[in-house]
N, C-alpha and C. Protein backbone atom coordinates (compact mmCIF):
# COMPACT_ATOMS: atom_id res chain seq x y z
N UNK A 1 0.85 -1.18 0.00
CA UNK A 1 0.00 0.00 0.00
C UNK A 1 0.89 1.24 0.00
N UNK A 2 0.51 2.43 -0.45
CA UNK A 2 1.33 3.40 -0.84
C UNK A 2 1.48 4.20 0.83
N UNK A 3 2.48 4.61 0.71
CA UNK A 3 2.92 5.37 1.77
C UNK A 3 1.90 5.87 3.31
N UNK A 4 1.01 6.78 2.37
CA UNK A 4 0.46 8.00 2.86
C UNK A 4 -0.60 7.43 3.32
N UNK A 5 -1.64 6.45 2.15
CA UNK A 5 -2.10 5.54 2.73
C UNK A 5 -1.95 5.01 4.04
N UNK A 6 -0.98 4.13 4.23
CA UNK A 6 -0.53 3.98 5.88
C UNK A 6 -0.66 4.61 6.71
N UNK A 7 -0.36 6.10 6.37
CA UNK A 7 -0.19 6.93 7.25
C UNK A 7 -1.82 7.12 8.09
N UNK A 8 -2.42 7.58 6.65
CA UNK A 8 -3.71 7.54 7.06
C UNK A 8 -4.54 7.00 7.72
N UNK A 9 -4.51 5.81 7.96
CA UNK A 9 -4.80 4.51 7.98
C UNK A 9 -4.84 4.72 9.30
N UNK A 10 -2.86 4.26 9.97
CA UNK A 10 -2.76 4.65 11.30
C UNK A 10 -3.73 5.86 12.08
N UNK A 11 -3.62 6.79 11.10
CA UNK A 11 -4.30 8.11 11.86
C UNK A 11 -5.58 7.81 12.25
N UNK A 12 -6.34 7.99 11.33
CA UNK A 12 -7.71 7.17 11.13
C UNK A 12 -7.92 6.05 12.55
N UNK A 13 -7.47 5.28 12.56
CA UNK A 13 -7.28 3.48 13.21
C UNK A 13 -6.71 4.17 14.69
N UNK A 14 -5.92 4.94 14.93
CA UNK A 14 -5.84 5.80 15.73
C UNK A 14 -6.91 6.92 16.87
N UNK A 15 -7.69 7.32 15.93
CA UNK A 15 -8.84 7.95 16.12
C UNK A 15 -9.65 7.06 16.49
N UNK A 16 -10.30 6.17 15.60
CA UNK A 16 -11.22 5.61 16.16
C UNK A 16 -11.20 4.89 17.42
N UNK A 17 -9.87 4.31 17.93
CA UNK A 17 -9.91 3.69 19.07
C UNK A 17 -9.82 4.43 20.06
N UNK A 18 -9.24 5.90 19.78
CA UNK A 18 -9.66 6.62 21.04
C UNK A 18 -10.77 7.55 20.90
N UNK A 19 -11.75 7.23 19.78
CA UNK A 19 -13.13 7.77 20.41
C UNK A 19 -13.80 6.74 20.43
N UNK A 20 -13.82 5.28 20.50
CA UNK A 20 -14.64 4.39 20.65
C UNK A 20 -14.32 4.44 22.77
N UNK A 21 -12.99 4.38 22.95
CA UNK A 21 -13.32 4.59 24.24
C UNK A 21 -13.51 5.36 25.11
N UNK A 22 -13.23 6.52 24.45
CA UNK A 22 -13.96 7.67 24.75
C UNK A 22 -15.80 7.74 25.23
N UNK A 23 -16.03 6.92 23.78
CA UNK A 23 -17.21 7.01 23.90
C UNK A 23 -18.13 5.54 25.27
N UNK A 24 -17.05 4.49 24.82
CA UNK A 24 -18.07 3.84 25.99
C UNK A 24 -17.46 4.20 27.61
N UNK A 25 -16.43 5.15 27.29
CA UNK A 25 -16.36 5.86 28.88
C UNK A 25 -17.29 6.86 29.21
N UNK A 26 -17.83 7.76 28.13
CA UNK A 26 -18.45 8.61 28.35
C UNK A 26 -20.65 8.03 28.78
N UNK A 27 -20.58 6.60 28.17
CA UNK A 27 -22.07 6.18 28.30
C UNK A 27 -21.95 5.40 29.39
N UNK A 28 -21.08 4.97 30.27
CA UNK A 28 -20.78 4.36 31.35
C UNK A 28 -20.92 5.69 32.65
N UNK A 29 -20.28 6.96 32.05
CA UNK A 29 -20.11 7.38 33.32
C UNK A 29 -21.92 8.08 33.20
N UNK A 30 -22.30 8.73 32.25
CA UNK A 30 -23.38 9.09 32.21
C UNK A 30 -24.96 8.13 33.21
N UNK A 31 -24.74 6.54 32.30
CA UNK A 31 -25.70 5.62 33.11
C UNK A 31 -25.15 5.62 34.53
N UNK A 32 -23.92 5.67 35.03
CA UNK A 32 -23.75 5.52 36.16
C UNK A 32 -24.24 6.29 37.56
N UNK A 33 -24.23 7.41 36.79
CA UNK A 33 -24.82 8.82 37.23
C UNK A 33 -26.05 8.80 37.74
N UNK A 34 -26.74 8.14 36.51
CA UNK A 34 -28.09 8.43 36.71
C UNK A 34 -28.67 7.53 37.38
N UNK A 35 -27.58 6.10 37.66
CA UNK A 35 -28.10 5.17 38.51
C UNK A 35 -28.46 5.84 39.82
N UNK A 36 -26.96 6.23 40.75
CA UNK A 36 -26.86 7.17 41.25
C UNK A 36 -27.88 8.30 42.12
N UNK A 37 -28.08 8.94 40.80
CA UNK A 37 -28.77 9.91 40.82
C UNK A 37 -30.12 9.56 41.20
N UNK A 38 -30.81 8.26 40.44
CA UNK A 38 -32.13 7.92 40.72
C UNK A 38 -32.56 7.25 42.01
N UNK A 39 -31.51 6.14 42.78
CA UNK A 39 -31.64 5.02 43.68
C UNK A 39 -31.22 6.15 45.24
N UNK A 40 -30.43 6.87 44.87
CA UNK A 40 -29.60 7.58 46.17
C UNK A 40 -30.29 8.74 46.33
N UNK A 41 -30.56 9.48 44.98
CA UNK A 41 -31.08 11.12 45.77
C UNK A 41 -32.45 11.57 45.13
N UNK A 42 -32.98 10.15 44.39
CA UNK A 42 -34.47 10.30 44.12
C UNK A 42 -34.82 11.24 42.84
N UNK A 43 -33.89 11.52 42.18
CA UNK A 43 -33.57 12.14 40.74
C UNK A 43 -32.77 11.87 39.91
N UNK A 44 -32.70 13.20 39.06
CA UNK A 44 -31.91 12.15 37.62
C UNK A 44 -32.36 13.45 36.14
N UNK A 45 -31.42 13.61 35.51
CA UNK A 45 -31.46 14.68 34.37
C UNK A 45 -32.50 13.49 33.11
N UNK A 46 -33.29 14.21 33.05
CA UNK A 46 -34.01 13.72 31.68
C UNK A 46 -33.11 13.57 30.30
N UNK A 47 -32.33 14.30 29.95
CA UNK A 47 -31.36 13.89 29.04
C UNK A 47 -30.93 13.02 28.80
N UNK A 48 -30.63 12.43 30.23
CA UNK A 48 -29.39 11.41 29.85
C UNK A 48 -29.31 9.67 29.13
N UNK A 49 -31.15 9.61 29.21
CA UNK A 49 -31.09 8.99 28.01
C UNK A 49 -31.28 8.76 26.82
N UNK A 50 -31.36 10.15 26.34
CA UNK A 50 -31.56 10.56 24.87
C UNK A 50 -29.75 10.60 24.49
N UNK A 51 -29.04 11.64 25.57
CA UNK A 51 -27.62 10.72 25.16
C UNK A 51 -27.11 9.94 25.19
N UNK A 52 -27.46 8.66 26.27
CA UNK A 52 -26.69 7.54 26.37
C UNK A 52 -27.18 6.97 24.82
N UNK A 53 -28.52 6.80 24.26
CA UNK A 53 -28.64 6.45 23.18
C UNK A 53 -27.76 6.88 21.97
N UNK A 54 -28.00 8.16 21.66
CA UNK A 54 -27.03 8.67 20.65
C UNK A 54 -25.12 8.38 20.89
N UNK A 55 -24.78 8.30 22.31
CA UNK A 55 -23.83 7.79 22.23
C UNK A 55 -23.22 6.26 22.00
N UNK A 56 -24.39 5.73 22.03
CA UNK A 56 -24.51 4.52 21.53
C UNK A 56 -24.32 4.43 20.22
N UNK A 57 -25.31 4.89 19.48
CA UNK A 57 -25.24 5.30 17.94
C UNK A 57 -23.98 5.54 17.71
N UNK A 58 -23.25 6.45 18.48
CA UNK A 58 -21.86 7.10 17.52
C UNK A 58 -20.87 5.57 17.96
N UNK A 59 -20.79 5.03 18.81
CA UNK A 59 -19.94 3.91 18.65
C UNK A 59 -20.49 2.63 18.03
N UNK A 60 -21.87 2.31 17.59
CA UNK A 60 -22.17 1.89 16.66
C UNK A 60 -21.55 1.89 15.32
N UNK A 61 -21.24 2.69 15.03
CA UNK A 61 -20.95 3.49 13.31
C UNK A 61 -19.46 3.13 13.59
N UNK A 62 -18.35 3.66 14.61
CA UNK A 62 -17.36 3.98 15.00
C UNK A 62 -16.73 2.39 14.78
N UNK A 63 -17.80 1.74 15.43
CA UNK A 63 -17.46 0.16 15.82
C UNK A 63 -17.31 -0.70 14.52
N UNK A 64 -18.08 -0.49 14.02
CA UNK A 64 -18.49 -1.22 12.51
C UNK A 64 -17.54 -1.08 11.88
N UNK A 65 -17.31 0.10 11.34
CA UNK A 65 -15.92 0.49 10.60
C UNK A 65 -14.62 0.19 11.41
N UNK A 66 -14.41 -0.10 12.66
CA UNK A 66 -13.19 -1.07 13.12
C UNK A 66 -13.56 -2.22 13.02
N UNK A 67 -14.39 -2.81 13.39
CA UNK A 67 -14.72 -4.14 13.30
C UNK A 67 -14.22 -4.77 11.23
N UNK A 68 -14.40 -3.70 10.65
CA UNK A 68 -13.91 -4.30 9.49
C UNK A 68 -12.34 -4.14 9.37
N UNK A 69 -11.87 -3.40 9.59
CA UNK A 69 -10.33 -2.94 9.87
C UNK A 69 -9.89 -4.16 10.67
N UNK A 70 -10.50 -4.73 11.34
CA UNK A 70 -10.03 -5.46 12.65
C UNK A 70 -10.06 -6.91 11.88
N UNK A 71 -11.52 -7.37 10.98
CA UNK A 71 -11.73 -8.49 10.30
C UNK A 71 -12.64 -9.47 11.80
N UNK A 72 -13.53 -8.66 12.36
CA UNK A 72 -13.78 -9.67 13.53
C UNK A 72 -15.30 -9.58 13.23
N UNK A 73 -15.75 -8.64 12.46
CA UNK A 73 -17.25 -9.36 11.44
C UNK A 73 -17.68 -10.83 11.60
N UNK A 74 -18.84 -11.11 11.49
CA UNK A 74 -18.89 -12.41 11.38
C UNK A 74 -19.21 -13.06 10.11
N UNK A 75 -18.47 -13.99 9.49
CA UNK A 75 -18.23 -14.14 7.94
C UNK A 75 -18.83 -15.60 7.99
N UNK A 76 -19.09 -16.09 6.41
CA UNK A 76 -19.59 -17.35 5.99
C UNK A 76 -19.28 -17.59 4.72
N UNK A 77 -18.27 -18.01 4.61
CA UNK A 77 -17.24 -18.39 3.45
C UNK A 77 -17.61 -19.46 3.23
N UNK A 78 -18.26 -20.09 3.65
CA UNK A 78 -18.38 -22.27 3.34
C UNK A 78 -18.57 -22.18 1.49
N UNK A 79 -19.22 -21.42 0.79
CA UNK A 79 -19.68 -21.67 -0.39
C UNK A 79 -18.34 -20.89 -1.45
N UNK A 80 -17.42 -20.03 -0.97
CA UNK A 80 -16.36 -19.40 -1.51
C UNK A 80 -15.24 -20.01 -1.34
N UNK A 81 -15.64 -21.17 -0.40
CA UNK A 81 -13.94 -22.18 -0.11
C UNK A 81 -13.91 -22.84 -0.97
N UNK A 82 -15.17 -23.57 -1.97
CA UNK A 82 -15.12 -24.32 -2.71
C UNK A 82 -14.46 -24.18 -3.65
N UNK A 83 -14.08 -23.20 -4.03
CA UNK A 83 -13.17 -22.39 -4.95
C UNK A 83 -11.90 -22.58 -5.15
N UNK A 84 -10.99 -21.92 -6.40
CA UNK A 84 -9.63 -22.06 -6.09
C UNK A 84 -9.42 -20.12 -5.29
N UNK A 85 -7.76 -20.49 -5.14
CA UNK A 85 -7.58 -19.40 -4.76
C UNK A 85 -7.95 -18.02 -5.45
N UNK A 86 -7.98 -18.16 -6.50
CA UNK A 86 -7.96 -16.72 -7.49
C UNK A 86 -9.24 -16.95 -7.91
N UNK A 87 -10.73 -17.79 -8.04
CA UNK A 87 -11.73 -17.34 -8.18
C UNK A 87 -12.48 -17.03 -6.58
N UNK A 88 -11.46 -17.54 -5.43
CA UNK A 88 -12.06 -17.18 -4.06
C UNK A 88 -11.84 -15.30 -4.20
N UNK A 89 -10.29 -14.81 -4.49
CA UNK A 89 -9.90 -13.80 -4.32
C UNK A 89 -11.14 -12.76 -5.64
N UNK A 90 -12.03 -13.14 -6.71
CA UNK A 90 -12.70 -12.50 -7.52
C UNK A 90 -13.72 -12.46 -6.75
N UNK A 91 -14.33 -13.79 -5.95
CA UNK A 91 -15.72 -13.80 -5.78
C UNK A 91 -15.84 -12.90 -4.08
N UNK A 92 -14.20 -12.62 -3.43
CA UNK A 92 -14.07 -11.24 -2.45
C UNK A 92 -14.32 -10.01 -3.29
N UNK A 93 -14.09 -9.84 -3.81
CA UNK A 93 -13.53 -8.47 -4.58
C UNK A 93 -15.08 -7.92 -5.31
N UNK A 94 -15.70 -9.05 -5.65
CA UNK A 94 -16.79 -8.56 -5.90
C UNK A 94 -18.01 -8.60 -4.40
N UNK A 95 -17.66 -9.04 -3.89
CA UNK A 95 -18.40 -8.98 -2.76
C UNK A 95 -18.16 -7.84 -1.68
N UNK A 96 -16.95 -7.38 -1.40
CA UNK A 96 -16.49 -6.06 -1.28
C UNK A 96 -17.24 -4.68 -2.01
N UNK A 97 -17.35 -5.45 -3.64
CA UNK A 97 -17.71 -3.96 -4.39
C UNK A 97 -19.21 -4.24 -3.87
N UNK A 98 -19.91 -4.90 -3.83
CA UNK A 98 -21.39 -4.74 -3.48
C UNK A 98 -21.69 -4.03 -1.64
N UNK A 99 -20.61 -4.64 -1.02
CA UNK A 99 -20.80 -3.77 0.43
C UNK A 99 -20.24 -2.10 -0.20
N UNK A 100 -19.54 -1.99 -0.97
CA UNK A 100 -18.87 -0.87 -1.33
C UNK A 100 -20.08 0.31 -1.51
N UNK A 101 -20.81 -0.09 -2.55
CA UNK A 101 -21.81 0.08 -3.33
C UNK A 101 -23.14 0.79 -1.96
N UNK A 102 -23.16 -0.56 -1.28
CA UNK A 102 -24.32 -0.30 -0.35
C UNK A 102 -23.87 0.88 0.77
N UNK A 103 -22.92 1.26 0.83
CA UNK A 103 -22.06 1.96 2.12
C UNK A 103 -22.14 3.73 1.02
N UNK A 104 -22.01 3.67 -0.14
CA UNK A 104 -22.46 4.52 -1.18
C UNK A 104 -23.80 5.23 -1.37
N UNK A 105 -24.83 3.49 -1.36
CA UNK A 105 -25.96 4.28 -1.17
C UNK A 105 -26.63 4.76 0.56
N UNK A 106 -25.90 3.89 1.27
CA UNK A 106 -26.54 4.57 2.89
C UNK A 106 -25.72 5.97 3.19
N UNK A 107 -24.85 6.18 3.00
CA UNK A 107 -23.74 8.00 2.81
C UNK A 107 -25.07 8.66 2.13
N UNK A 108 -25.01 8.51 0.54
CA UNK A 108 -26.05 9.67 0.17
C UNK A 108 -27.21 9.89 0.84
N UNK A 109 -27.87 8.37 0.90
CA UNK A 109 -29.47 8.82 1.63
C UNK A 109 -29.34 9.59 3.35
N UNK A 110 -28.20 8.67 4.21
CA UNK A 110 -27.55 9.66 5.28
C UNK A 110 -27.75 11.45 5.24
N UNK A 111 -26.74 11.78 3.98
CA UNK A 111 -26.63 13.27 3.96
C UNK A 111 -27.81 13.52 3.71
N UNK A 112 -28.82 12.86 2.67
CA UNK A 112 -29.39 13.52 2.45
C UNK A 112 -30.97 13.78 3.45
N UNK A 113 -30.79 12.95 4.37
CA UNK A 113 -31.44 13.15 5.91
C UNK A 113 -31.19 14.56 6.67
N UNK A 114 -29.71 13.97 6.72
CA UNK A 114 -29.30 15.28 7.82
C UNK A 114 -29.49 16.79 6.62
N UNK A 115 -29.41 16.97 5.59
CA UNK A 115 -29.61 17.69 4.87
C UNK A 115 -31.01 18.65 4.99
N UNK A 116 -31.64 17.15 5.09
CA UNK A 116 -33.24 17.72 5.33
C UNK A 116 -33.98 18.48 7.12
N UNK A 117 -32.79 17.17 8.45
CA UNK A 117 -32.96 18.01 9.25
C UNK A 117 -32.79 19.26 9.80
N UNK A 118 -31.37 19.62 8.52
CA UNK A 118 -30.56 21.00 8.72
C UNK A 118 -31.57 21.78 8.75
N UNK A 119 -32.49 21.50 7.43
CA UNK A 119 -33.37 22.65 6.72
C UNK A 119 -34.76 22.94 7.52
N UNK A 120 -35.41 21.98 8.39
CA UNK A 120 -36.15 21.79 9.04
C UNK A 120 -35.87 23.13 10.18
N UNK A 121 -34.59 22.32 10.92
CA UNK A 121 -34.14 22.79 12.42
C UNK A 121 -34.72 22.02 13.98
N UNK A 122 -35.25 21.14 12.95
CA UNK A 122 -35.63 20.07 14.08
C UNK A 122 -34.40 20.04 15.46
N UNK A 123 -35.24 19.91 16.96
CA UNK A 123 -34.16 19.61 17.98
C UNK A 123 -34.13 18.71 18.66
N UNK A 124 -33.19 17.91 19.09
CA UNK A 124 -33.31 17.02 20.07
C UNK A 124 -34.27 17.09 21.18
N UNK A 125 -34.81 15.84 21.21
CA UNK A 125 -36.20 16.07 22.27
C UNK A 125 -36.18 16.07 23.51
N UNK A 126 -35.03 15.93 24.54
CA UNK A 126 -34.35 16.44 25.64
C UNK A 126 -33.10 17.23 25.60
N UNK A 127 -32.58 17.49 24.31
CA UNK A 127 -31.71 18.30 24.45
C UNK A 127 -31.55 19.30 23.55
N UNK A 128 -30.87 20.33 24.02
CA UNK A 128 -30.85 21.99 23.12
C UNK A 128 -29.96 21.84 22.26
N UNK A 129 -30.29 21.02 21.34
CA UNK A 129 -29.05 20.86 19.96
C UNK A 129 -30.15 20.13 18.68
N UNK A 130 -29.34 20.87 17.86
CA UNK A 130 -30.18 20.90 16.29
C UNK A 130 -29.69 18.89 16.21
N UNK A 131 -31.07 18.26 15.92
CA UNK A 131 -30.80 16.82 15.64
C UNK A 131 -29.54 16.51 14.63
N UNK A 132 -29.29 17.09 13.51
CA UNK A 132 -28.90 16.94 11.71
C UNK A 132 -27.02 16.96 13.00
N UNK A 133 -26.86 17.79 13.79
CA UNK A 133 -25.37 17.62 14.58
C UNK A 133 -25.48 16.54 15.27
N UNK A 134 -26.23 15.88 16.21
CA UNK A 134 -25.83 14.67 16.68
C UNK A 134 -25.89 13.37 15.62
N UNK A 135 -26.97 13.82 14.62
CA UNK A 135 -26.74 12.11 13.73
C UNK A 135 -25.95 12.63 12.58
N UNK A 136 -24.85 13.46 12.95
CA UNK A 136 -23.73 13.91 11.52
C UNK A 136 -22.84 12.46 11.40
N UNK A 137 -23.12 11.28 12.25
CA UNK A 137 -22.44 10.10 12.63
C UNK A 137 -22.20 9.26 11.47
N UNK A 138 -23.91 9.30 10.64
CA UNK A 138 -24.36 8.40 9.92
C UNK A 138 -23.67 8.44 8.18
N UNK A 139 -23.25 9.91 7.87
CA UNK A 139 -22.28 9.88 7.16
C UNK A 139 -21.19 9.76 7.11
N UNK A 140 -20.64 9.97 8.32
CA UNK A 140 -19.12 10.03 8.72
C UNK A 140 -19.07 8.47 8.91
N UNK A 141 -19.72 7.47 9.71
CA UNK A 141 -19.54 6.23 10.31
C UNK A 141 -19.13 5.49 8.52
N UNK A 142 -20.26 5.73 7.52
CA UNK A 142 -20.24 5.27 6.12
C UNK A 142 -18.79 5.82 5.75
N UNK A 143 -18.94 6.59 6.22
CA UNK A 143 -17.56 7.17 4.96
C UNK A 143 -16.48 6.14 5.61
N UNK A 144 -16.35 5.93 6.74
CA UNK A 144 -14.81 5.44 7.43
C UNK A 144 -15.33 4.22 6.91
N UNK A 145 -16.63 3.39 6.81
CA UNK A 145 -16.68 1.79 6.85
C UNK A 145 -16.40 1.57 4.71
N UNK A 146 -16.70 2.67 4.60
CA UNK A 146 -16.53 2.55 2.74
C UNK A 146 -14.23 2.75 2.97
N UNK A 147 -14.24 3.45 3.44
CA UNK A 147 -12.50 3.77 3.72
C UNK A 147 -11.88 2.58 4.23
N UNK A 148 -12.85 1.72 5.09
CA UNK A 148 -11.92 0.38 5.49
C UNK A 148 -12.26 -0.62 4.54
N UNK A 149 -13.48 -0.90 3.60
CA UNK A 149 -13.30 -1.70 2.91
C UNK A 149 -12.73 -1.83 1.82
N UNK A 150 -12.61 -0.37 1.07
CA UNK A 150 -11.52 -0.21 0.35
C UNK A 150 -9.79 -0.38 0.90
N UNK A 151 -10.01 -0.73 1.85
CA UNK A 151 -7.65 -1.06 2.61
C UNK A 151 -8.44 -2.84 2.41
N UNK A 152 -9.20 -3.15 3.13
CA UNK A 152 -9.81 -5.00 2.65
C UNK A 152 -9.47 -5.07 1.18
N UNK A 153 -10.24 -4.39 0.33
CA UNK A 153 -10.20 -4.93 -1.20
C UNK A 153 -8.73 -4.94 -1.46
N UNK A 154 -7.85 -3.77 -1.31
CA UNK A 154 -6.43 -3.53 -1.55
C UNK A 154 -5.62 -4.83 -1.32
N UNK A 155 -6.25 -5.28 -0.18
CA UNK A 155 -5.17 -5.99 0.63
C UNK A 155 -5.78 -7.23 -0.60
N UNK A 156 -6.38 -7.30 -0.72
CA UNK A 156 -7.11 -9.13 -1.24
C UNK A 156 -6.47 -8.99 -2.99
N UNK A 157 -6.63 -7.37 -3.20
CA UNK A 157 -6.15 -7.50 -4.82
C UNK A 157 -4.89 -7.69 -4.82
N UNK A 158 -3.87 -7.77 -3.74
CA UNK A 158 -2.75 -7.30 -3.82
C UNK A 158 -2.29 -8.87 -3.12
N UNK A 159 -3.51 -10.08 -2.81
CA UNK A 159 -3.03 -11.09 -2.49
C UNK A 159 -2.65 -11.38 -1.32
N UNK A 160 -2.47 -9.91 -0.15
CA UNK A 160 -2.34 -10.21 1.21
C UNK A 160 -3.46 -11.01 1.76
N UNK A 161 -4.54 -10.74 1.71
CA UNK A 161 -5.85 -11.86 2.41
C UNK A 161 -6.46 -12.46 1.20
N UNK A 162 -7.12 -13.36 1.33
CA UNK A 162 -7.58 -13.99 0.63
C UNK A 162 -9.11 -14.20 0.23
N UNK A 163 -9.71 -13.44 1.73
CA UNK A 163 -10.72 -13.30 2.07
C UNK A 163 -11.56 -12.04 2.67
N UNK A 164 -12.59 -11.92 2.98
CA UNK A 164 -12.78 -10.50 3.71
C UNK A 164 -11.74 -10.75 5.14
N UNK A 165 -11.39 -12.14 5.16
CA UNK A 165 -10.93 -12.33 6.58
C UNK A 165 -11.55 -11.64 8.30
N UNK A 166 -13.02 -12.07 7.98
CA UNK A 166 -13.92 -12.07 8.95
C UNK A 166 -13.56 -13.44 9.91
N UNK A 167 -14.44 -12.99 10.98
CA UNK A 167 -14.07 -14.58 12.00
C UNK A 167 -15.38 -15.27 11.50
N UNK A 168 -14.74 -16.67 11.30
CA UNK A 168 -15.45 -17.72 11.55
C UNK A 168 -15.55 -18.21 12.64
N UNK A 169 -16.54 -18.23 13.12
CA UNK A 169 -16.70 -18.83 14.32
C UNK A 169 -17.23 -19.97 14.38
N UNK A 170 -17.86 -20.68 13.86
CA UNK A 170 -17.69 -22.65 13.01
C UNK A 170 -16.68 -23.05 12.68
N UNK A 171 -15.58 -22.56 12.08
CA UNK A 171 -14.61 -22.67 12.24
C UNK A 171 -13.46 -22.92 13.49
N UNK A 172 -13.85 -21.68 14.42
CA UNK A 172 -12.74 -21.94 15.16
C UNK A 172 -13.59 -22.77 16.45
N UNK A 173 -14.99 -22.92 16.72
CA UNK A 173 -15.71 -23.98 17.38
C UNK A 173 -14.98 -24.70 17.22
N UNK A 174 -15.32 -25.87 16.38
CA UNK A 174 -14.66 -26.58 15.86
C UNK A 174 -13.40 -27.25 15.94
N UNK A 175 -12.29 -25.95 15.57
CA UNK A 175 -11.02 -26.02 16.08
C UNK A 175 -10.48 -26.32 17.36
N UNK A 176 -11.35 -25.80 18.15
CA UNK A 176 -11.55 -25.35 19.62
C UNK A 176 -11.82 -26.90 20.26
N UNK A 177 -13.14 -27.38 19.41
CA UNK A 177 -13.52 -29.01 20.26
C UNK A 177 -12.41 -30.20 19.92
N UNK A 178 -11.92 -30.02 18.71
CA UNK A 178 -10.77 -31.12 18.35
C UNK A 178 -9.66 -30.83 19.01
N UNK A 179 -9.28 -29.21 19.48
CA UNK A 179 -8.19 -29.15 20.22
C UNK A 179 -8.53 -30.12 21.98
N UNK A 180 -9.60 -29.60 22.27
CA UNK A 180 -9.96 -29.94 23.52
C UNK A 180 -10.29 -31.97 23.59
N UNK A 181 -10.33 -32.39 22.48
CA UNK A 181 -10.57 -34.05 22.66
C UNK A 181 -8.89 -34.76 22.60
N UNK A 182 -7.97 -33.99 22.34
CA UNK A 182 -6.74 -34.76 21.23
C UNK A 182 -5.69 -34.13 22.75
């Protein structure tokens, strides 16, 4: 992969892991609060679960797009093994371009949501913020999960994986019970 690429990559791969824990530090301390808040002093901010949700959402999106970076998806190759290597590596590559494709069309229809809440001014229904800024997620989350499957396709055209290299988990069952009898 070219240089800068990498670079990016890191940066990117970088980011996300410190706002994924960012973020489930930030919905931990929030629920905790309000545990807190409700059991001990008989209150509790109405907000806080309109954000714990949306912060959910943003590591949703956040997650997905590492989870493909990472390859820990859950995959089902049984019908692509049958294959040789180089029609396994076509029948990735096109299966890539169709998630490609779909990550294409959920971005446009995305923007073109938040587009529409911009124009509205719709607000969060416990909180004082224009909706179209908290779900700005849903394009950004697409854009990074279209950005990691394009470094997947790279890697598979270029012969490093062979596969989306998702976990099988029938697979490593499996692995797991023959290790444990032998």
């Amino acid at each position: 992969m070219l240089p800068y690429v990498n670079a990016v990559s890191k940066f990117i791969n970088t980011l996300e892991e410190g706002f994924i824990a960012f973020l489930l530090s930030a919905m931990t301390v929030v629920t905790f609060s309000q545990v807190i808040a409700r059991y001990v002093f008989n209150s509790g901010a109405v907000w806080a679960l309109e954000l714990t949700t949306y912060l959910f959402a943003w590591l949703v999106m956040f997650g997905a797009a590492y989870c493909v970076k990472k390859g820990v998806h859950i995959g089902i190759d049984s019908f692509a093994n049958l294959f040789s290597a180089k029609t396994r590596q076509k029948l990735t590559l096109l299966a890539i371009s169709f998630c490609l494709l779909y990550c294409a069309i959920l971005f446009k229809g995305s923007w073109d949501y938040l587009a529409k809440l911009k124009m509205i001014g719709i607000e969060a229904e416990d909180m004082p913020i224009e909706e179209w800024k908290i779900k700005i997620i849903l394009p950004i989350g697409f854009a990074l999960i279209f950005f990691r499957l394009l470094e997947v396709a790279w890697k598979v055209y270029k012969g490093e994986l062979q596969s989306l290299h998702f976990v099988n988990e029938t697979k490593e069952l499996i692995d797991e019970i023959e290790q444990t009898n032998t």
